[in-house]
C-alpha atoms as a PDB file:
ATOM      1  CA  UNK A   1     -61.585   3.562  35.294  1.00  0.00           C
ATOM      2  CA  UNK A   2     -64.988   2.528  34.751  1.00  0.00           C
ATOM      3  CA  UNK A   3     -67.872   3.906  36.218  1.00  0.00           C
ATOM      4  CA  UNK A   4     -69.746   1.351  38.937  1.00  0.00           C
ATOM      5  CA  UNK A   5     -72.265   2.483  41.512  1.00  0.00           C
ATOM      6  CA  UNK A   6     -70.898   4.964  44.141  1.00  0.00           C
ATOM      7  CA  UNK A   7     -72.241   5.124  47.765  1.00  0.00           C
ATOM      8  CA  UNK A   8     -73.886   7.625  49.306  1.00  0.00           C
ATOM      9  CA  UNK A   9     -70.903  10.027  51.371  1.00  0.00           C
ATOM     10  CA  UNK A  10     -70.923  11.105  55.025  1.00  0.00           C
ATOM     11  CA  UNK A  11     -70.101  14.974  54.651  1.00  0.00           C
ATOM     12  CA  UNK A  12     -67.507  14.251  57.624  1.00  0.00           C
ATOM     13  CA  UNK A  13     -65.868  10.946  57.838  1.00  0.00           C
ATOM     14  CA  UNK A  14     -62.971  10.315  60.074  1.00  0.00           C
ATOM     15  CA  UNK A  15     -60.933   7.247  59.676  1.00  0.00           C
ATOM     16  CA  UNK A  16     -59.361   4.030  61.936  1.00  0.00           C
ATOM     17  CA  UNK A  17     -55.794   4.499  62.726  1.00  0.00           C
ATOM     18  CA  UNK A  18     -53.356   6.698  63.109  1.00  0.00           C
ATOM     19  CA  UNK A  19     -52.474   9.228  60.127  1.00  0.00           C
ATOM     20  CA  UNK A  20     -49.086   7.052  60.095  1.00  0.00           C
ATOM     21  CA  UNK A  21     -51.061   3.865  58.775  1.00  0.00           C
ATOM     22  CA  UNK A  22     -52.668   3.017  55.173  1.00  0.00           C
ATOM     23  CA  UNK A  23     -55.784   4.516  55.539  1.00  0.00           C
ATOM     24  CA  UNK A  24     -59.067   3.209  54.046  1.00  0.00           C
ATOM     25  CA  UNK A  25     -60.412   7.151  53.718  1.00  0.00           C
ATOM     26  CA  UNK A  26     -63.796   6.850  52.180  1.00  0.00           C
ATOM     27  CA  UNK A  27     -66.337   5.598  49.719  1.00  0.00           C
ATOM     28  CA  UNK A  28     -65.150   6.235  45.894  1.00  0.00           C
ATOM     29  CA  UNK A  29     -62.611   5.680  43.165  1.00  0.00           C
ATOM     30  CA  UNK A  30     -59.729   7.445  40.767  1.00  0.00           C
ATOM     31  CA  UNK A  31     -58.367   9.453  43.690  1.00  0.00           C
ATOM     32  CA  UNK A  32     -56.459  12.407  42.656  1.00  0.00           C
ATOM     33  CA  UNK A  33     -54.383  13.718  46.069  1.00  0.00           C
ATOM     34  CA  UNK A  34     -53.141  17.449  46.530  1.00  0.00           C
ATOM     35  CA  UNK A  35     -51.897  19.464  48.798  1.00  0.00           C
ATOM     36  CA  UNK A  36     -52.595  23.568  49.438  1.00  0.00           C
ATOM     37  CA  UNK A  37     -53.698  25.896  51.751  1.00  0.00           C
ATOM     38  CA  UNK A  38     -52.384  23.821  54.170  1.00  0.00           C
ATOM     39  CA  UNK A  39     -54.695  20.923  53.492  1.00  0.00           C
ATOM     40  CA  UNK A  40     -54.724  17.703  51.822  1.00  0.00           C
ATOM     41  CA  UNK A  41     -57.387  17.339  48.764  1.00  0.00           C
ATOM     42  CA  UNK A  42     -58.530  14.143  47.371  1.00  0.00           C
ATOM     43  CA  UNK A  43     -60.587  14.380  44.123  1.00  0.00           C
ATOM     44  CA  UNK A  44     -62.496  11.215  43.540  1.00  0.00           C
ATOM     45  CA  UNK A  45     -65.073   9.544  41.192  1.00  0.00           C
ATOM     46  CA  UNK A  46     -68.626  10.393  42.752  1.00  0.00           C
ATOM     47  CA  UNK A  47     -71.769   9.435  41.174  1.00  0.00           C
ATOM     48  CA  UNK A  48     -73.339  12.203  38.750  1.00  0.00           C
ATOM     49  CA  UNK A  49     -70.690  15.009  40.074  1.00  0.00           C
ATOM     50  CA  UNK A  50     -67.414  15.563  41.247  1.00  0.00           C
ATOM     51  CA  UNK A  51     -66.518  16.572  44.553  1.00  0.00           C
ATOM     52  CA  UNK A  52     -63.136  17.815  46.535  1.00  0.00           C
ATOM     53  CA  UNK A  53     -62.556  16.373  50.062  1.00  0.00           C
ATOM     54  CA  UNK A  54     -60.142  18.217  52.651  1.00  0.00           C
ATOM     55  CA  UNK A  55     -58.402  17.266  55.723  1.00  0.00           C
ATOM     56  CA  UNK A  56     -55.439  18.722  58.028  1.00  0.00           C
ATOM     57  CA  UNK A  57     -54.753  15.416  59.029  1.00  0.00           C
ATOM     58  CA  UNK A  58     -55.082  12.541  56.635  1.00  0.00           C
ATOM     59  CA  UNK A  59     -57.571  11.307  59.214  1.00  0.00           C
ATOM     60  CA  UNK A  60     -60.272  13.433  59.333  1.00  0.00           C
ATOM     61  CA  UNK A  61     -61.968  14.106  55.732  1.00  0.00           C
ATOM     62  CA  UNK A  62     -64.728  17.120  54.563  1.00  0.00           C
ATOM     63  CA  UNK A  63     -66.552  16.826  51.325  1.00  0.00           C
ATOM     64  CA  UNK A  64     -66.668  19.703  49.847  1.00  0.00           C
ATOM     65  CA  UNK A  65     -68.910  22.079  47.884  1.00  0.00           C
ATOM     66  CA  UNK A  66     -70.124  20.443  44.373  1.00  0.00           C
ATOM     67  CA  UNK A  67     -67.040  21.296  41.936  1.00  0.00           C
ATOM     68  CA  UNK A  68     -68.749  19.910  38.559  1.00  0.00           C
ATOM     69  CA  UNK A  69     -72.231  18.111  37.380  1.00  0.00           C
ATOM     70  CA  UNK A  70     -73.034  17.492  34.108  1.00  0.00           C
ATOM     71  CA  UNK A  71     -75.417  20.044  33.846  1.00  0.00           C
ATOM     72  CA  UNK A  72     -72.547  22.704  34.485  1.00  0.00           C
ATOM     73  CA  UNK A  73     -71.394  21.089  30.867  1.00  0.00           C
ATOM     74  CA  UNK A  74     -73.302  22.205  28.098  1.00  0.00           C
ATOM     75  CA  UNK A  75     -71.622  19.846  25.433  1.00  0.00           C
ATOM     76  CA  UNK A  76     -71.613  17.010  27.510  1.00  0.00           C
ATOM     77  CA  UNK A  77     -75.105  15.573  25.649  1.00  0.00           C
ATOM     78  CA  UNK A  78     -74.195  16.658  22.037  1.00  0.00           C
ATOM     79  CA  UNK A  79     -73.400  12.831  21.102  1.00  0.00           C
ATOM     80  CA  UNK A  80     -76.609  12.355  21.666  1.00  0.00           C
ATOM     81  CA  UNK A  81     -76.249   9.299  24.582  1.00  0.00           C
ATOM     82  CA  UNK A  82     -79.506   9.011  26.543  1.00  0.00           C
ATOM     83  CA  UNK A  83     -76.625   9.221  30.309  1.00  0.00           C
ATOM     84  CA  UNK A  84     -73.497  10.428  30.755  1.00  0.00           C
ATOM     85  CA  UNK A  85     -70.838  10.155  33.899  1.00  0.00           C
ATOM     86  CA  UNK A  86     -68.125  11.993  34.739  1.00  0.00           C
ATOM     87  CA  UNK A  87     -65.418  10.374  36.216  1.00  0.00           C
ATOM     88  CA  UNK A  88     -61.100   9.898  37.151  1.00  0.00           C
ATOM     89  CA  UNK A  89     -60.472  13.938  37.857  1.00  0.00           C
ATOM     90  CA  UNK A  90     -57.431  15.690  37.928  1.00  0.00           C
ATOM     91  CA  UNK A  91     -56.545  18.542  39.867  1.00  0.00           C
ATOM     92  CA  UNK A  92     -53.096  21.076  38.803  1.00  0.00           C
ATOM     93  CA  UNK A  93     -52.101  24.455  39.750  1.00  0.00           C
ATOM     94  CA  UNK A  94     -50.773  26.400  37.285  1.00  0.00           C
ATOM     95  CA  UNK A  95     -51.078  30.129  36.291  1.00  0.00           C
ATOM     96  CA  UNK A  96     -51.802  31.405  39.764  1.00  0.00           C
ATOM     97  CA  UNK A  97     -55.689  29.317  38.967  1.00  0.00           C
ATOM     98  CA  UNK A  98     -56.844  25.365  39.324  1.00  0.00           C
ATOM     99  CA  UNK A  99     -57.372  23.387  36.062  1.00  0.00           C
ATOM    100  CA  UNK A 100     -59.990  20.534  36.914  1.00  0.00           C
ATOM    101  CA  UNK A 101     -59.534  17.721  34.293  1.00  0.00           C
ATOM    102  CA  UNK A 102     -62.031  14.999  33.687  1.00  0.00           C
ATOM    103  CA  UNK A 103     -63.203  11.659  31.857  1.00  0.00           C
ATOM    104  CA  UNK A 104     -66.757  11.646  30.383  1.00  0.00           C
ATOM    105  CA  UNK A 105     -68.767   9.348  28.937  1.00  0.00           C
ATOM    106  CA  UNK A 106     -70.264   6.313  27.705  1.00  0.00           C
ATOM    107  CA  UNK A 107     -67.295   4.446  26.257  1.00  0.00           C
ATOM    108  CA  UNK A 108     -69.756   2.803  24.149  1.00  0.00           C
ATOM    109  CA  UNK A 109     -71.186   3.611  22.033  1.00  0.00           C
ATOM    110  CA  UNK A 110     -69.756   7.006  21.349  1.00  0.00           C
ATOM    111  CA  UNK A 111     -66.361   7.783  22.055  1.00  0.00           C
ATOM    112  CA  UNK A 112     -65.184   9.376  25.126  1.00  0.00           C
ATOM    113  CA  UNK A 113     -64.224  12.745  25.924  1.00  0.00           C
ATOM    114  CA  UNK A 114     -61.770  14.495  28.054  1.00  0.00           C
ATOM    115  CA  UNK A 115     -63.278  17.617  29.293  1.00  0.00           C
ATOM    116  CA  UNK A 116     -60.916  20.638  31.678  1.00  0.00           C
ATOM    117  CA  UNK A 117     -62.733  23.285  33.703  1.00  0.00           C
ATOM    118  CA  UNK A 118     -60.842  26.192  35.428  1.00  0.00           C
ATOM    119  CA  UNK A 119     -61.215  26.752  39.300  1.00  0.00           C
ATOM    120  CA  UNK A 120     -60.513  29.566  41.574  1.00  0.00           C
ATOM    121  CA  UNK A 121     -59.162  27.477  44.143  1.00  0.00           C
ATOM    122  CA  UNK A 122     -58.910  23.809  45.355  1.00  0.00           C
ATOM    123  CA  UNK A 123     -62.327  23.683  46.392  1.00  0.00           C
ATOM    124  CA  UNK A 124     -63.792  25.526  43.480  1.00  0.00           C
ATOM    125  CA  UNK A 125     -66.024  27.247  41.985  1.00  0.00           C
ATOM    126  CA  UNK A 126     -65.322  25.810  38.833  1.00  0.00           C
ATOM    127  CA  UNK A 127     -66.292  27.124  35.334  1.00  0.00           C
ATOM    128  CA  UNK A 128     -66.020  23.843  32.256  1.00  0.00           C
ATOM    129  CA  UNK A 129     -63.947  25.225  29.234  1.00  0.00           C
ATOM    130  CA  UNK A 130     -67.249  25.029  26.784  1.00  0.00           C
ATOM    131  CA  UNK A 131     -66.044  22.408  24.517  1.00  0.00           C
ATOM    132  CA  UNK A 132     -63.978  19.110  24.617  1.00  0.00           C
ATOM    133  CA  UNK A 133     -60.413  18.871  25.309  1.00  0.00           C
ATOM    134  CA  UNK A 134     -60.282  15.771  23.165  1.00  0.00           C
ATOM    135  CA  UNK A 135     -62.474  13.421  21.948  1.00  0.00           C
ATOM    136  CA  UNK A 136     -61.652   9.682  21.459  1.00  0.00           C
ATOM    137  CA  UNK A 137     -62.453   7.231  18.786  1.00  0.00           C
ATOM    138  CA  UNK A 138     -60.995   4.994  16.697  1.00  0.00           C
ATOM    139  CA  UNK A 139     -60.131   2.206  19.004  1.00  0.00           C
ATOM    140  CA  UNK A 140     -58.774   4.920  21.402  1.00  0.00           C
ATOM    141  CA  UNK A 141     -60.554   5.601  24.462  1.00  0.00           C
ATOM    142  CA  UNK A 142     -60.268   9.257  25.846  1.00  0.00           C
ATOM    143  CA  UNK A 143     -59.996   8.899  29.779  1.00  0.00           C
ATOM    144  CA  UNK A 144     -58.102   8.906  32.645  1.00  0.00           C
ATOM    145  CA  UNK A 145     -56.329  12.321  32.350  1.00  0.00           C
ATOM    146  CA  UNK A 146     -53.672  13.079  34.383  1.00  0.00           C
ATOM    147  CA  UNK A 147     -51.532  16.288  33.638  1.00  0.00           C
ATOM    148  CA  UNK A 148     -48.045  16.382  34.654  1.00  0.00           C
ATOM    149  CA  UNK A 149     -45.937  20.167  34.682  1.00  0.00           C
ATOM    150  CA  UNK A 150     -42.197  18.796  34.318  1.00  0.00           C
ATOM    151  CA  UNK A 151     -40.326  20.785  36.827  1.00  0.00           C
ATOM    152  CA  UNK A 152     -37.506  21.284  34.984  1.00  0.00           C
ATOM    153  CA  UNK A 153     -38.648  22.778  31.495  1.00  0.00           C
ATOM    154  CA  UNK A 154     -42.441  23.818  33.166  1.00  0.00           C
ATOM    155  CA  UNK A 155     -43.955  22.498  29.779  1.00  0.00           C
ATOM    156  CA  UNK A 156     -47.327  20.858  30.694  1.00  0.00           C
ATOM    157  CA  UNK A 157     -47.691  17.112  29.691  1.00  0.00           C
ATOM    158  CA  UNK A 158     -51.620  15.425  29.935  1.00  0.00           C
ATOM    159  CA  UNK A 159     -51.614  11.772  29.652  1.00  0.00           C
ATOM    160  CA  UNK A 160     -54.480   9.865  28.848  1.00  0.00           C
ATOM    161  CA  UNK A 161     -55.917   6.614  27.904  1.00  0.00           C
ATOM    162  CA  UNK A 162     -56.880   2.944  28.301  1.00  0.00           C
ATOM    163  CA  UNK A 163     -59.292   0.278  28.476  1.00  0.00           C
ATOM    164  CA  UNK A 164     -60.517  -1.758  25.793  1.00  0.00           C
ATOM    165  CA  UNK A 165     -57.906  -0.249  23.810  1.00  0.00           C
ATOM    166  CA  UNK A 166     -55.143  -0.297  26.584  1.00  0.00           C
ATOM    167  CA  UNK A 167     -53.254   2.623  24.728  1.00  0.00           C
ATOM    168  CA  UNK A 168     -51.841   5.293  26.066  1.00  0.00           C
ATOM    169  CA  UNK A 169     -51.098   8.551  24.685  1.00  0.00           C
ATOM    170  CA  UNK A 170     -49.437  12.121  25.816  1.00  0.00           C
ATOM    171  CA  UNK A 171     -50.200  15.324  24.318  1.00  0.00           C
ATOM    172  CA  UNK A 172     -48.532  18.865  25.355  1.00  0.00           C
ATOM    173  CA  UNK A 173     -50.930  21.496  26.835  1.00  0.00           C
ATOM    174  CA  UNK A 174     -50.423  25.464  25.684  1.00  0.00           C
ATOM    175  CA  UNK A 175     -49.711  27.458  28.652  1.00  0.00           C
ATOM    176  CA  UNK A 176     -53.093  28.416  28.982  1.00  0.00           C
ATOM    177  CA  UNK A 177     -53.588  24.603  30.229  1.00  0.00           C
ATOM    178  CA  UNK A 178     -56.969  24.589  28.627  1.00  0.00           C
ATOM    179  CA  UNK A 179     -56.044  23.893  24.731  1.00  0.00           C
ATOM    180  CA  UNK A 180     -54.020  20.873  22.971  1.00  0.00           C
ATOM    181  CA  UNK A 181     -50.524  22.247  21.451  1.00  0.00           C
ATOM    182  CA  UNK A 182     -49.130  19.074  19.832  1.00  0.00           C
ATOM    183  CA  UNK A 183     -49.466  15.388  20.651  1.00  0.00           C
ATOM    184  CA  UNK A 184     -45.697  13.268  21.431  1.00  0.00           C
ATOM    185  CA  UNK A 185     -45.219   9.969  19.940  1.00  0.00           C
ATOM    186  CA  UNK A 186     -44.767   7.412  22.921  1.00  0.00           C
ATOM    187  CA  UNK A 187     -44.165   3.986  23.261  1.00  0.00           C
ATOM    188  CA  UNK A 188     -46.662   2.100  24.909  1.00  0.00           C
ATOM    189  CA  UNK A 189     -45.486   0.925  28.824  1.00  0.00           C
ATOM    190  CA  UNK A 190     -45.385  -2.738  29.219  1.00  0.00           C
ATOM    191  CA  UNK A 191     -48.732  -3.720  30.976  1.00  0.00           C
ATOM    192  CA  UNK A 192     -50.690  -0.797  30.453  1.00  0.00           C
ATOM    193  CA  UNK A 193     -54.427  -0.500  30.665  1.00  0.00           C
ATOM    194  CA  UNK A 194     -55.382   2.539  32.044  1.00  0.00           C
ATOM    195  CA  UNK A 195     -54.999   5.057  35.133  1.00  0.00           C
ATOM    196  CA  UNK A 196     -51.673   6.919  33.495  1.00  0.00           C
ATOM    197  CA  UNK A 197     -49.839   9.316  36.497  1.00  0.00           C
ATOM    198  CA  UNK A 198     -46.555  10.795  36.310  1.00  0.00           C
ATOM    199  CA  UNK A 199     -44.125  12.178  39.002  1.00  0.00           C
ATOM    200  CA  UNK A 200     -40.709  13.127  39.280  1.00  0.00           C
ATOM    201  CA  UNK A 201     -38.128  12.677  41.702  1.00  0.00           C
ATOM    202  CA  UNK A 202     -34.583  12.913  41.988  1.00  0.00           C
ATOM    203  CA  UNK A 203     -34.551  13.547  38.387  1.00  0.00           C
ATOM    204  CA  UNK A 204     -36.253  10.352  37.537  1.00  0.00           C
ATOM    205  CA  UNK A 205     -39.262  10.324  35.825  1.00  0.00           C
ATOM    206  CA  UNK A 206     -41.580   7.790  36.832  1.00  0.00           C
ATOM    207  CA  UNK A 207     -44.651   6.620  34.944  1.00  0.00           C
ATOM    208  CA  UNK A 208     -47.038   4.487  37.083  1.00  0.00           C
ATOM    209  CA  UNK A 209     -50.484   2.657  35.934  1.00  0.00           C
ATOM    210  CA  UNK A 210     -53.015   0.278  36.154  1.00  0.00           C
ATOM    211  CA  UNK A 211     -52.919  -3.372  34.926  1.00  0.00           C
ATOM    212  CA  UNK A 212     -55.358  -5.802  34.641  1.00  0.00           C
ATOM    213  CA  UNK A 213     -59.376  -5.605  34.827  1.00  0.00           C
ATOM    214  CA  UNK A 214     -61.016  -2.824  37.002  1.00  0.00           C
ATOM    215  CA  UNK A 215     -63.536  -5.220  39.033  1.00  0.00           C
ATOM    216  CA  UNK A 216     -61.254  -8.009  39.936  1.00  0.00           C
ATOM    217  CA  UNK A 217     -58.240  -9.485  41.757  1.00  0.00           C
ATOM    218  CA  UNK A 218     -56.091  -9.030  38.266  1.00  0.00           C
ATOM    219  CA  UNK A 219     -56.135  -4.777  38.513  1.00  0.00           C
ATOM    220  CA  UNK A 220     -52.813  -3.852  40.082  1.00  0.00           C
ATOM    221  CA  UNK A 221     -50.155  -0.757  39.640  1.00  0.00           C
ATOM    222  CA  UNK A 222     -47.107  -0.876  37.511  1.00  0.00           C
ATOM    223  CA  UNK A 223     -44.330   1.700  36.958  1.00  0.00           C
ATOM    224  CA  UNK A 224     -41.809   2.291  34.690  1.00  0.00           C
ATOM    225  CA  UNK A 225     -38.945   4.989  34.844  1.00  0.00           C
ATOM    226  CA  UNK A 226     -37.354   6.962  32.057  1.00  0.00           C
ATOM    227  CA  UNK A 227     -35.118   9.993  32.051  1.00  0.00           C
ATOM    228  CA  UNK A 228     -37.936  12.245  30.500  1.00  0.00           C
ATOM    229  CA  UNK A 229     -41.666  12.611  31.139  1.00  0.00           C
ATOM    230  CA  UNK A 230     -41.950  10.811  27.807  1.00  0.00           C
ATOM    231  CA  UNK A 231     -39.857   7.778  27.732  1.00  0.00           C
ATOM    232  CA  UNK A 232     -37.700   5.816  26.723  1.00  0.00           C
ATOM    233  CA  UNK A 233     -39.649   3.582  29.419  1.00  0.00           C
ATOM    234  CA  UNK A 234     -37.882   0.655  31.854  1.00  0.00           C
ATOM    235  CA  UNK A 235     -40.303  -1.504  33.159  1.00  0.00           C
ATOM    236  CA  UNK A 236     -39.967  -1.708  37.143  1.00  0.00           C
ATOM    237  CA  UNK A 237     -42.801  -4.078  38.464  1.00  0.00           C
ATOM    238  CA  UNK A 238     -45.608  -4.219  40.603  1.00  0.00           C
ATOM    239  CA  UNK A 239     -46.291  -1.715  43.057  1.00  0.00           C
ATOM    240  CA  UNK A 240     -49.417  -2.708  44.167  1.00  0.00           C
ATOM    241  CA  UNK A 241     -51.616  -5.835  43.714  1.00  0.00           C
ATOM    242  CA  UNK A 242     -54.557  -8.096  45.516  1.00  0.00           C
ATOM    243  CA  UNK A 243     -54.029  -9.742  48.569  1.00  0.00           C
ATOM    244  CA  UNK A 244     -56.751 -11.924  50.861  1.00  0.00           C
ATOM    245  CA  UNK A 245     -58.710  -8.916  52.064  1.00  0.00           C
ATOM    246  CA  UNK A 246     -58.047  -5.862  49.942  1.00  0.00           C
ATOM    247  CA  UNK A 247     -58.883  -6.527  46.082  1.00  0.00           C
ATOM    248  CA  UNK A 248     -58.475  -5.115  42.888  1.00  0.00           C
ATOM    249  CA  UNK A 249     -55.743  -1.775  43.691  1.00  0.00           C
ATOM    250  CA  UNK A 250     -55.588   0.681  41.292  1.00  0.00           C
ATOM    251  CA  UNK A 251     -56.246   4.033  39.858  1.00  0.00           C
ATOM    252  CA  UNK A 252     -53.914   6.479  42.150  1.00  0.00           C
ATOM    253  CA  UNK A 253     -52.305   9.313  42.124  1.00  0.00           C
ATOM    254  CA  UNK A 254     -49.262  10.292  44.210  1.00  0.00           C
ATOM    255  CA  UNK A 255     -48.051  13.395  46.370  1.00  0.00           C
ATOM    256  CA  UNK A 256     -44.485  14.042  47.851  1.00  0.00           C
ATOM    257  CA  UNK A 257     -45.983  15.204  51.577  1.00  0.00           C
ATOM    258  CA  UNK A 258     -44.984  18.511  52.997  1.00  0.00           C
ATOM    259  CA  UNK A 259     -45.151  17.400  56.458  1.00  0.00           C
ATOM    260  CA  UNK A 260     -41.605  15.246  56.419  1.00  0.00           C
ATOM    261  CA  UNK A 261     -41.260  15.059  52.733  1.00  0.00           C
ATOM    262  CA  UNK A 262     -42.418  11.541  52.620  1.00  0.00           C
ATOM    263  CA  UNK A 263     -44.143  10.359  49.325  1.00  0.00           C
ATOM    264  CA  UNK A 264     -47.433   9.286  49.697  1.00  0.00           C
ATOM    265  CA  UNK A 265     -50.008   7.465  47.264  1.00  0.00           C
ATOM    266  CA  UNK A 266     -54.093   7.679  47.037  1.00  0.00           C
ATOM    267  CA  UNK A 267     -55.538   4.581  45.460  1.00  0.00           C
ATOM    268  CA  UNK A 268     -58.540   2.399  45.431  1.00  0.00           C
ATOM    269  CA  UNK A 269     -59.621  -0.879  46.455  1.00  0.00           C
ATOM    270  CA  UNK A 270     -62.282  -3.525  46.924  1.00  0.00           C
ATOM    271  CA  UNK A 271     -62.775  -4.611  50.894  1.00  0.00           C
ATOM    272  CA  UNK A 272     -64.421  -7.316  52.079  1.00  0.00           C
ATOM    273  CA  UNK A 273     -64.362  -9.197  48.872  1.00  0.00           C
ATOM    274  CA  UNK A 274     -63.121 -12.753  48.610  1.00  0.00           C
ATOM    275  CA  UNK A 275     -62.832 -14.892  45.209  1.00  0.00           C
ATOM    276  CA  UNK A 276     -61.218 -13.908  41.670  1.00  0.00           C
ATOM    277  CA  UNK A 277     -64.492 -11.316  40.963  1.00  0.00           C
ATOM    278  CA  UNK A 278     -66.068  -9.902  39.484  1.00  0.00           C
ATOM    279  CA  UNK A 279     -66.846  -7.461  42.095  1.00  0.00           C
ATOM    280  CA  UNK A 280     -69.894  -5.317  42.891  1.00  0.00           C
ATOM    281  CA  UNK A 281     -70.569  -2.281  45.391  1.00  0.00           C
ATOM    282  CA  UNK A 282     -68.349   0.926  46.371  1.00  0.00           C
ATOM    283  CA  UNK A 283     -64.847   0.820  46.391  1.00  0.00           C
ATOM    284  CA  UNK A 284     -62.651   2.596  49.051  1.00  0.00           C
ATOM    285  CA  UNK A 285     -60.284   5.462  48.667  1.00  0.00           C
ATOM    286  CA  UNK A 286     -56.970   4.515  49.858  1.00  0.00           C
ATOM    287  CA  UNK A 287     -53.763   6.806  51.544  1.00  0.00           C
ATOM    288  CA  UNK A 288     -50.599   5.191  52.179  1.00  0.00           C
ATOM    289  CA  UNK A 289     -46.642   6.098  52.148  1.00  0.00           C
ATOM    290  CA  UNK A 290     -44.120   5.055  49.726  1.00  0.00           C
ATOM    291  CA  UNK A 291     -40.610   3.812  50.120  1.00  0.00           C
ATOM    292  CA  UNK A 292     -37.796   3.683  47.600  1.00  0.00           C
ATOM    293  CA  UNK A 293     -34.802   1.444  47.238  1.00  0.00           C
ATOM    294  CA  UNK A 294     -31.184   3.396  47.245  1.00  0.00           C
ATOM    295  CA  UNK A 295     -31.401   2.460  43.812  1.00  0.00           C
ATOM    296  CA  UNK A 296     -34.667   4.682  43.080  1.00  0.00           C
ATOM    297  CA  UNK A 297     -36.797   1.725  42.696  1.00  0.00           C
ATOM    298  CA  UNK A 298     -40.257   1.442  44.706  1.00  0.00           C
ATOM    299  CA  UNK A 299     -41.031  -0.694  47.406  1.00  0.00           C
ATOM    300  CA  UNK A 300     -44.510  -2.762  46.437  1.00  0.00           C
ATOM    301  CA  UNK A 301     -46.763  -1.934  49.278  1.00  0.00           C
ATOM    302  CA  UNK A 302     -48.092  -4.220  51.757  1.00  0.00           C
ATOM    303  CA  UNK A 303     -51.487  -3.143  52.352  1.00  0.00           C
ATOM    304  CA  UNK A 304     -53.695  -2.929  55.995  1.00  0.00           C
END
């Protein structure tokens, strides 16, 4: 996703509604939602760093102690841009340790780079790797990483990619979730631009992403399902996608909840926008549950 202006965070924010109902959570973008420790973590886009936010609840949110600022990343100015943001984090557990994944840039007019730093828990501290996990160029733009471990053969997949160039592409990690092993060949998803996350369930893989523009009514989630975390792909719809109030939808992650076992997804959206866009301001950070068909097809959310 790219980066926009992010609003100043309340260090405790608790939200309207019950935890049963969508919940608009708090000021930011590219959530990433986990659970440990007995508490739900988001992990969004912030400004110059990246924070974690807790809650026992889903109604009741903590920011967190700083996890990662550019000036914790020494290579990070080596392309020689005059400003850089980090942005679209991803959190995994692997190893017994935390691996924090991360877009940063510009785009333009140097290529992006993935970056991964190592945690020693959910809420940090956090230590960058010292170099790159991959840099983009050529028409590909390195962003949006999302890692996925496949529970049944525990090999790491990170997937990655978007934008401009609207490509996707999946690499394996080496167990020591910090270093690329080999890329995999993939065929691109039907309406892909960005936002990549994968989850599994019922031994059906299903690859969900954004569509569309970031700052206006057009970005929505797809999915597609496949019987492997890397295709073949079948195309599956919209999940989520702009109604009168809530704009724009997009960049999520999702979580299978402990409490019941119901699936959950963190997204974001404009509110209190009206038109086609583009938009300007903060977005919101999103929770809400997911249903599936018998069939193992999502339900497209309504949203609240």
């Amino acid at each position: 996703m790219r980066i926009v202006g992010f609003a100043t965070l309340l260090a405790i924010v608790p939200l309207a509604g019950s935890a049963q109902d969508a919940n608009s959570v708090f000021a930011g973008a590219d959530p990433d939602l986990e659970y440990a420790e007995n508490r739900y973590w988001v992990y969004p886009t912030g400004g110059g760093g990246l924070w974690a936010w807790s809650s026992t609840d889903k109604v009741h949110w903590v920011r967190q102690d700083l996890l990662l600022d550019l000036q914790n990343i020494r290579w990070a100015a080596d392309d020689g841009a005059a400003r850089h943001h980090l942005w679209a984090p991803d959190m995994v557990r692997a190893n017994g340790r935390w691996y924090f994944y991360f877009s940063i840039g510009p785009q333009n007019p140097t290529p992006s780079r993935l970056g991964v730093a190592t945690c020693k828990g959910p809420s940090g501290p956090c230590a960058d790797s010292g170099k790159p996990l991959f840099t983009g160029g050529n028409g590909f733009e390195a962003i949006d990483p999302a890692v996925f471990i496949d529970p049944k053969s525990r090999i790491p997949y990170l997937y990655a990619g978007g934008s401009a160039g609207a490509k996707l592409r999946v690499w394996v990690l080496k167990p020591d979730m910090v270093t690329i092993e080999r890329e995999v060949s993939v065929v691109q998803p039907r309406n892909f631009t960005e936002g990549a996350f994968m989850h599994e369930r019922r031994g059906v893989y299903y690859l969900s992403y954004s569509a569309g523009r970031w700052n206006d009514a057009s970005y929505q989630v797809h999915y597609s399902t496949a019987p492997s975390p890397t295709g073949p792909w079948r195309y599956r719809g919209t999940i989520l996608q702009s109604d009168r109030t809530h704009k724009g939808p997009g960049h999520h992650s999702f979580l299978r909840d402990p409490a019941g076992g119901n699936w959950l997804i963190a997204y974001h959206r404009w509110e209190g926008q009206s038109g086609e866009g583009p938009y300007k301001g903060s977005r919101r950070v999103v929770i809400d549950k997911i249903g599936y068909r018998r069939d193992g097809s999502i339900l497209p959310i309504r949203m609240k």
